[in-house]
Structures are given as structure tokens and as C-alpha cells.
C-alpha atoms as a PDB file:
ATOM      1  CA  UNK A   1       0.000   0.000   0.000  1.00  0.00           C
ATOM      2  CA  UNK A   2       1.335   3.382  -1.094  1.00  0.00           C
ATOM      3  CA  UNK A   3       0.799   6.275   1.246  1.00  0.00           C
ATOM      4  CA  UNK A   4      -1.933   9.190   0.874  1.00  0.00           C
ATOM      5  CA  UNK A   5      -2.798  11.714   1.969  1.00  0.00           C
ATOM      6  CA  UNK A   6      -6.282  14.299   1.268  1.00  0.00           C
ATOM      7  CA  UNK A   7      -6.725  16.939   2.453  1.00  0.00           C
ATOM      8  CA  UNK A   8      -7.758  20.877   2.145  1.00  0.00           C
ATOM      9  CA  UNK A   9      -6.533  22.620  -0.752  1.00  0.00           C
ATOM     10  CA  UNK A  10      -5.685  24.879   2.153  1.00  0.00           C
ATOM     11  CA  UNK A  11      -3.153  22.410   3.589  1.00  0.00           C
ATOM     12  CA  UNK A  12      -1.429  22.276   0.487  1.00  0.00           C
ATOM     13  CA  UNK A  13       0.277  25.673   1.034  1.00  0.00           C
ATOM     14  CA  UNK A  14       0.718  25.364   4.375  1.00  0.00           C
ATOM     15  CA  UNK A  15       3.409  22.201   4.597  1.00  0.00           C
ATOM     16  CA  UNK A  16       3.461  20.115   7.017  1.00  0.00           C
ATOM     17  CA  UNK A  17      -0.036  19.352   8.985  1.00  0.00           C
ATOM     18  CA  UNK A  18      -0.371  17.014  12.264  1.00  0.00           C
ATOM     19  CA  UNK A  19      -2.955  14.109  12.040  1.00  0.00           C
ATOM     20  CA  UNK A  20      -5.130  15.926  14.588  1.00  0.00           C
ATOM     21  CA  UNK A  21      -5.784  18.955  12.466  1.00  0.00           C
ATOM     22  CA  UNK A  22      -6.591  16.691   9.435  1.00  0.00           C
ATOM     23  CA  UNK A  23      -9.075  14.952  11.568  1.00  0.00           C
ATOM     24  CA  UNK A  24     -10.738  17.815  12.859  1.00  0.00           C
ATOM     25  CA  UNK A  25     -11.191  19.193   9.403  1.00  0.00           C
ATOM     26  CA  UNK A  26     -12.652  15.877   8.178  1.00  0.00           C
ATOM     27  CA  UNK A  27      -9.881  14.602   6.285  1.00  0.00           C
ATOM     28  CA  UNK A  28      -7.934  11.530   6.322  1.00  0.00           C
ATOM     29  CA  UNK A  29      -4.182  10.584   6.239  1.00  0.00           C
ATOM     30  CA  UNK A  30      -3.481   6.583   5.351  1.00  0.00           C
ATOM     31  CA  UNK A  31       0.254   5.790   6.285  1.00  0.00           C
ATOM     32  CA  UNK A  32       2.282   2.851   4.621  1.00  0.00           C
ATOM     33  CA  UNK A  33       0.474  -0.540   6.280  1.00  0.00           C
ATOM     34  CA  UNK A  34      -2.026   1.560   8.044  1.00  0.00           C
ATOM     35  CA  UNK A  35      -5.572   0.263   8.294  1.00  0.00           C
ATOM     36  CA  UNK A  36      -7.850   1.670   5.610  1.00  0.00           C
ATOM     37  CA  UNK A  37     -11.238   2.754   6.143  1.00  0.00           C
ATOM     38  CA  UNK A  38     -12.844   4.766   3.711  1.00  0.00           C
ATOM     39  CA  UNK A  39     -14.368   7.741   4.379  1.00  0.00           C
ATOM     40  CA  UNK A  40     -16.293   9.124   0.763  1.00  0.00           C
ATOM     41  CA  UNK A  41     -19.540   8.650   1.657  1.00  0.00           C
ATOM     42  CA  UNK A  42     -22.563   9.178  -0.803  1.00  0.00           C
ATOM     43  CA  UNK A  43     -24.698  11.808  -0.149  1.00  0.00           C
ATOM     44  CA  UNK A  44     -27.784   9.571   0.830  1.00  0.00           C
ATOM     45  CA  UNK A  45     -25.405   8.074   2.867  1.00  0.00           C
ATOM     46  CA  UNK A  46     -23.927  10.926   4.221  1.00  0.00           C
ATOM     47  CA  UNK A  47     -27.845  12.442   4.834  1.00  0.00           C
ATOM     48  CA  UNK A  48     -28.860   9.511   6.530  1.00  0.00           C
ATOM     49  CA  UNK A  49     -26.290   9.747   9.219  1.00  0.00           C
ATOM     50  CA  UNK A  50     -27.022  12.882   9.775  1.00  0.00           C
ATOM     51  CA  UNK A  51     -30.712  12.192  10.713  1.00  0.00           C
ATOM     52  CA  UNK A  52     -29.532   9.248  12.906  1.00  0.00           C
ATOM     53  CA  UNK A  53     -27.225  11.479  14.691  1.00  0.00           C
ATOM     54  CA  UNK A  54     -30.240  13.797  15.427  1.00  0.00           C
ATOM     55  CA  UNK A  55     -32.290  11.258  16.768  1.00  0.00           C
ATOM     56  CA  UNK A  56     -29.574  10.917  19.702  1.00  0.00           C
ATOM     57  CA  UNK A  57     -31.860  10.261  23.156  1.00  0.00           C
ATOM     58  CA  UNK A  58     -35.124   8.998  21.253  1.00  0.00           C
ATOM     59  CA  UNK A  59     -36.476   6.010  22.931  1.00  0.00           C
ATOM     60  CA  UNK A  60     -36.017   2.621  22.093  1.00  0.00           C
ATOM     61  CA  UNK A  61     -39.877   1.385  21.493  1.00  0.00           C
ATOM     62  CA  UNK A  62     -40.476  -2.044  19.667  1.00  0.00           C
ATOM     63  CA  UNK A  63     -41.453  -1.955  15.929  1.00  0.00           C
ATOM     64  CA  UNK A  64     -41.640   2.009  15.834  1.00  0.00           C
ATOM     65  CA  UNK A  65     -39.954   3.925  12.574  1.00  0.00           C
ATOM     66  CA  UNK A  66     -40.002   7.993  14.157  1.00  0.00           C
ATOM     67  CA  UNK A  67     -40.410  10.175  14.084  1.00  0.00           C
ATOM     68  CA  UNK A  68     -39.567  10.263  18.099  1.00  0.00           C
ATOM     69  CA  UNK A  69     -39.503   6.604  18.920  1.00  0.00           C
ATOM     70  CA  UNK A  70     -37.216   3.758  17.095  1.00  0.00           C
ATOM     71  CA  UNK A  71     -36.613  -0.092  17.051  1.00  0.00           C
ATOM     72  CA  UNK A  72     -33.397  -0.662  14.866  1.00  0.00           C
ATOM     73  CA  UNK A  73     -34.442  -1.262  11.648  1.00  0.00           C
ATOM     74  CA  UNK A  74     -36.656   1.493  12.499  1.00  0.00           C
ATOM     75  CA  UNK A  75     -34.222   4.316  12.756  1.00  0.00           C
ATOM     76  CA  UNK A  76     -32.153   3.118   9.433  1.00  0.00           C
ATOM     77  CA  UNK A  77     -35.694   3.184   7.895  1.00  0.00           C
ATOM     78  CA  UNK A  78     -36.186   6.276   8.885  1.00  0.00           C
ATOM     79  CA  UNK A  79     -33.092   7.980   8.492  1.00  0.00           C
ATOM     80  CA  UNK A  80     -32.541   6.801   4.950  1.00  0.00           C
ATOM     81  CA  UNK A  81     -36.573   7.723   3.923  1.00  0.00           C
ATOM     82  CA  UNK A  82     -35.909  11.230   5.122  1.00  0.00           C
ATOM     83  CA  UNK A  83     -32.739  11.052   2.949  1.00  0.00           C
ATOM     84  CA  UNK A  84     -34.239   9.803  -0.494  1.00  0.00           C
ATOM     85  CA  UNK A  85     -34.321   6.407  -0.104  1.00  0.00           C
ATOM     86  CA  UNK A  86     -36.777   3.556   0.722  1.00  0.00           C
ATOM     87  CA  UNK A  87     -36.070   0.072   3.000  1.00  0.00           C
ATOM     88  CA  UNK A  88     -37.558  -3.007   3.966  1.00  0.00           C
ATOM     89  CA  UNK A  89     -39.092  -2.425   7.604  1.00  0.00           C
ATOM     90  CA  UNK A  90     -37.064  -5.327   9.270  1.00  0.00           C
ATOM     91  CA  UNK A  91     -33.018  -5.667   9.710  1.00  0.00           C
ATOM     92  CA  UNK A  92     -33.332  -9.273   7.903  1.00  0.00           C
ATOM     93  CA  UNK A  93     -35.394  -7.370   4.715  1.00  0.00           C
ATOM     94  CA  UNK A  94     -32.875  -4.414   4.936  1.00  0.00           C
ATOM     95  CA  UNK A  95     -29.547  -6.816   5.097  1.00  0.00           C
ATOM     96  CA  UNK A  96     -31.174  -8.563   1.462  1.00  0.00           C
ATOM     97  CA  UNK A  97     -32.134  -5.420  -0.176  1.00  0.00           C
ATOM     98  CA  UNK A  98     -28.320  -3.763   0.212  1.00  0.00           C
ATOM     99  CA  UNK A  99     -24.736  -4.112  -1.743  1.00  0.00           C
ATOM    100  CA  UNK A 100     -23.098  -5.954   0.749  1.00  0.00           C
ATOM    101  CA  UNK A 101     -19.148  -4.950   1.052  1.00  0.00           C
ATOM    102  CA  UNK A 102     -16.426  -5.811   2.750  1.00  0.00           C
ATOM    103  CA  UNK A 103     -15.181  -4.539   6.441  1.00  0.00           C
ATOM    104  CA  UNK A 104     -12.035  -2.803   4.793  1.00  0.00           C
ATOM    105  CA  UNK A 105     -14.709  -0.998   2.023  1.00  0.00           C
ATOM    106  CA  UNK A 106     -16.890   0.272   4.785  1.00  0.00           C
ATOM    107  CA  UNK A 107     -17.903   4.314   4.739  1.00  0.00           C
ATOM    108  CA  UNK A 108     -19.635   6.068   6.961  1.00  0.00           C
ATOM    109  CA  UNK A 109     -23.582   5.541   6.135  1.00  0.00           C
ATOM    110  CA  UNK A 110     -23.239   2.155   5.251  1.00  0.00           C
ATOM    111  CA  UNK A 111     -25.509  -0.212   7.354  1.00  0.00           C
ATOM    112  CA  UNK A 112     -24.084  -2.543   9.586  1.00  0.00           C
ATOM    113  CA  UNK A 113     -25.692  -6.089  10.727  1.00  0.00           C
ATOM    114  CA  UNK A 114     -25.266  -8.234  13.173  1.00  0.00           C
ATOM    115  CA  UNK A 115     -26.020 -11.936  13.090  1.00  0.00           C
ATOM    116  CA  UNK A 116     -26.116 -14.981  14.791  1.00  0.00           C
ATOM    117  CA  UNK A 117     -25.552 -17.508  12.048  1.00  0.00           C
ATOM    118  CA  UNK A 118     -27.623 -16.962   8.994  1.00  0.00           C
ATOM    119  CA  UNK A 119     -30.131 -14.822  11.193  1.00  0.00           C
ATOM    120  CA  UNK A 120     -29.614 -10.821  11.213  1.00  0.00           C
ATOM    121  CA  UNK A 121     -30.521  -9.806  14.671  1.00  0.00           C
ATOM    122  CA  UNK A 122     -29.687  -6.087  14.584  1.00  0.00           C
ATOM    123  CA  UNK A 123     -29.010  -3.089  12.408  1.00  0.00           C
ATOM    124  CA  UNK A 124     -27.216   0.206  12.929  1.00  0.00           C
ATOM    125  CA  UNK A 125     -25.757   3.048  10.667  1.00  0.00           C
ATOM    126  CA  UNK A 126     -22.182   2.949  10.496  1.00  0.00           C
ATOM    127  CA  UNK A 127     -20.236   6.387  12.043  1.00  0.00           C
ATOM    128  CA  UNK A 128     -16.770   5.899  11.206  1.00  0.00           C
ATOM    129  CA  UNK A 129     -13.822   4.577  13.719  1.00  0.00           C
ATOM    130  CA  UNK A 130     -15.816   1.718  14.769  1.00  0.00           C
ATOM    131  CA  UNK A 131     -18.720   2.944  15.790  1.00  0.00           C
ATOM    132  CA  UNK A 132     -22.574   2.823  14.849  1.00  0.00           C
ATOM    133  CA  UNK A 133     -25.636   5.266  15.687  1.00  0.00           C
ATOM    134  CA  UNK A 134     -28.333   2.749  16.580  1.00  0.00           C
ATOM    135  CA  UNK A 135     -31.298   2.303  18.947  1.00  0.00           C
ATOM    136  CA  UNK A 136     -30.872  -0.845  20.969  1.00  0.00           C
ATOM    137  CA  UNK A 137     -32.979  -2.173  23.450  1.00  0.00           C
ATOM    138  CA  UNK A 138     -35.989  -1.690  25.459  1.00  0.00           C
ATOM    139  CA  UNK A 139     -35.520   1.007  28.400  1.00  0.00           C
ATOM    140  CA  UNK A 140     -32.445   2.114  25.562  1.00  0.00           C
ATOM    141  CA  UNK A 141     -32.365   5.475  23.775  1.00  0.00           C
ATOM    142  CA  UNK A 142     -30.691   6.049  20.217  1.00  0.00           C
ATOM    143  CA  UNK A 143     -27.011   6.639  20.277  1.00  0.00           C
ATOM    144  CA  UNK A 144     -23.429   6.176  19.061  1.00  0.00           C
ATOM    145  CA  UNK A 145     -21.715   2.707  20.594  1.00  0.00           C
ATOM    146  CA  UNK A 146     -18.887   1.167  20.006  1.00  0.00           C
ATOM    147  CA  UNK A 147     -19.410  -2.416  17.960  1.00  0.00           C
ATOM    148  CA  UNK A 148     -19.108  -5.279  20.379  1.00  0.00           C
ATOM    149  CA  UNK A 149     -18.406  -7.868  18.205  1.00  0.00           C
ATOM    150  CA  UNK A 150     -17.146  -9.148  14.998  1.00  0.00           C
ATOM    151  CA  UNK A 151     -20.088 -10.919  14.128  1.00  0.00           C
ATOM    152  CA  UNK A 152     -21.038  -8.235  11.547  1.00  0.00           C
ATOM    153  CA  UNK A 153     -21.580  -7.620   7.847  1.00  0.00           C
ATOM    154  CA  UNK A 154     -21.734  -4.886   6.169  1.00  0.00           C
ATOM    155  CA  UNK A 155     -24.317  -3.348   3.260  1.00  0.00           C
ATOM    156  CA  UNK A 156     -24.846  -0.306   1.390  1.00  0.00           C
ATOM    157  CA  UNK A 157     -27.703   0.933   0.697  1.00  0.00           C
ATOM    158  CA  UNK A 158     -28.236   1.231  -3.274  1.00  0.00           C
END
């Protein structure tokens, strides 16, 4: 792998730029063996995680799609139908209907499902550095977590 680096056309004249500036600017900065995670996002993509992110503190309520209350597959419905696109209502419906990609091709936007087996149990929108905007449980509200586990796939939504 061959380094890169993006960033502001404003960086360009400045020289050199620490890794904490390019983050906080919303670029990225891949180093020789580095792990990659992409970051272009679509702008569905990009719209949907936005709505997500404003749900933050909506309660968790079992087969509800919004506007104030959310299962899973109920925010990611949600969040992409206020963004221009349509899903399935369930996270099993939503996993068949997407593009699914690899780990390493992840963005921020994509949809990420977890499984036990062949069954998808759970859906959230992928945030970037590992972490998902979701709504998980009962007595839960909507927010960003960490994933738990590797027992994940990824889709986009088309």
C-alpha cells in the first residue's frame, strides 16, 4: 500500500499538517500498512447519518420507525426515507435489499448487521472509527456505541 494523503486545498500551502488537524477538518491521512477505512460517503449516505445522529436520546420502542420513537431497523428506515431512499421495515429485509461490502470498504452511512448464524438480529448506521448510531434495546435510547463484536456484515444501501 502506497501512502496518501487528502486533504484541504488549504493544507497544500501550508506544509506540514499534524494528524489531529486533518481529523478535525474531516480529512484523512493513510500511512504505509495503516488500516484503511474509507471515508467518501454518498450523499444519501452521508444524509442519513445525519438524521440518525439527530435522533440521539429517542427512545427505544419495539417496531416504531419515528419520528420520536425507534426499534433498529426502524431508525435506518427512517433515516434513509428522510434522505431519499426507501427500506424493507425489518433488519433481515434491509440486510437482502443492500450491496453488501467488505469490512475494509466500509464508509460512513453504510448499514451494519449483526447476526447470529444466517439470522440478522440487529441493524445500525455505520459512524466511522468503529462505531454505529443505533437504537438498541428496550428502556435504551438512540445513540453512538462502540461495535461489540465481529459478528457483523456490512451493506450499502443502493
Amino acid at each position: 500500500m502506497t501512502a496518501q494523503m487528502h486533504l484541504p486545498l488549504l493544507f497544500s500551502r501550508v506544509g506540514a499538517v499534524s494528524a489531529l488537524t486533518i481529523a478535525a477538518v474531516g480529512g484523512t491521512l493513510l500511512a504505509p500498512g495503516g488500516a484503511v477505512e474509507a471515508h467518501a460517503v454518498t450523499s444519501h449516505a452521508s444524509a442519513a447519518l445525519k438524521v440518525a445522529a439527530s435522533k440521539e436520546g429517542a427512545p427505544y420502542r419495539f417496531g416504531a420507525t419515528g419520528p420520536s420513537r425507534f426499534d433498529c431497523s426502524g431508525l435506518t428506515l427512517y433515516s434513509y426515507k428522510k434522505a431519499g431512499k426507501s427500506l424493507p421495515r425489518t433488519a433481515q429485509q434491509q440486510y437482502h435489499r443492500t450491496r453488501h461490502i467488505s469490512p475494509a470498504n466500509r464508509k460512513r452511512g453504510d448499514l451494519v448487521f449483526f447476526h447470529w448464524g444466517g439470522a440478522v438480529y440487529h441493524v445500525g448506521i455505520y459512524a466511522g472509527h468503529g462505531k454505529i448510531w443505533h437504537s438498541p434495546k428496550t428502556g435504551d435510547v438512540v445513540r453512538l456505541a462502540k461495535i461489540w463484536t465481529r459478528s457483523v456484515k456490512y451493506g450499502r444501501v443502493r
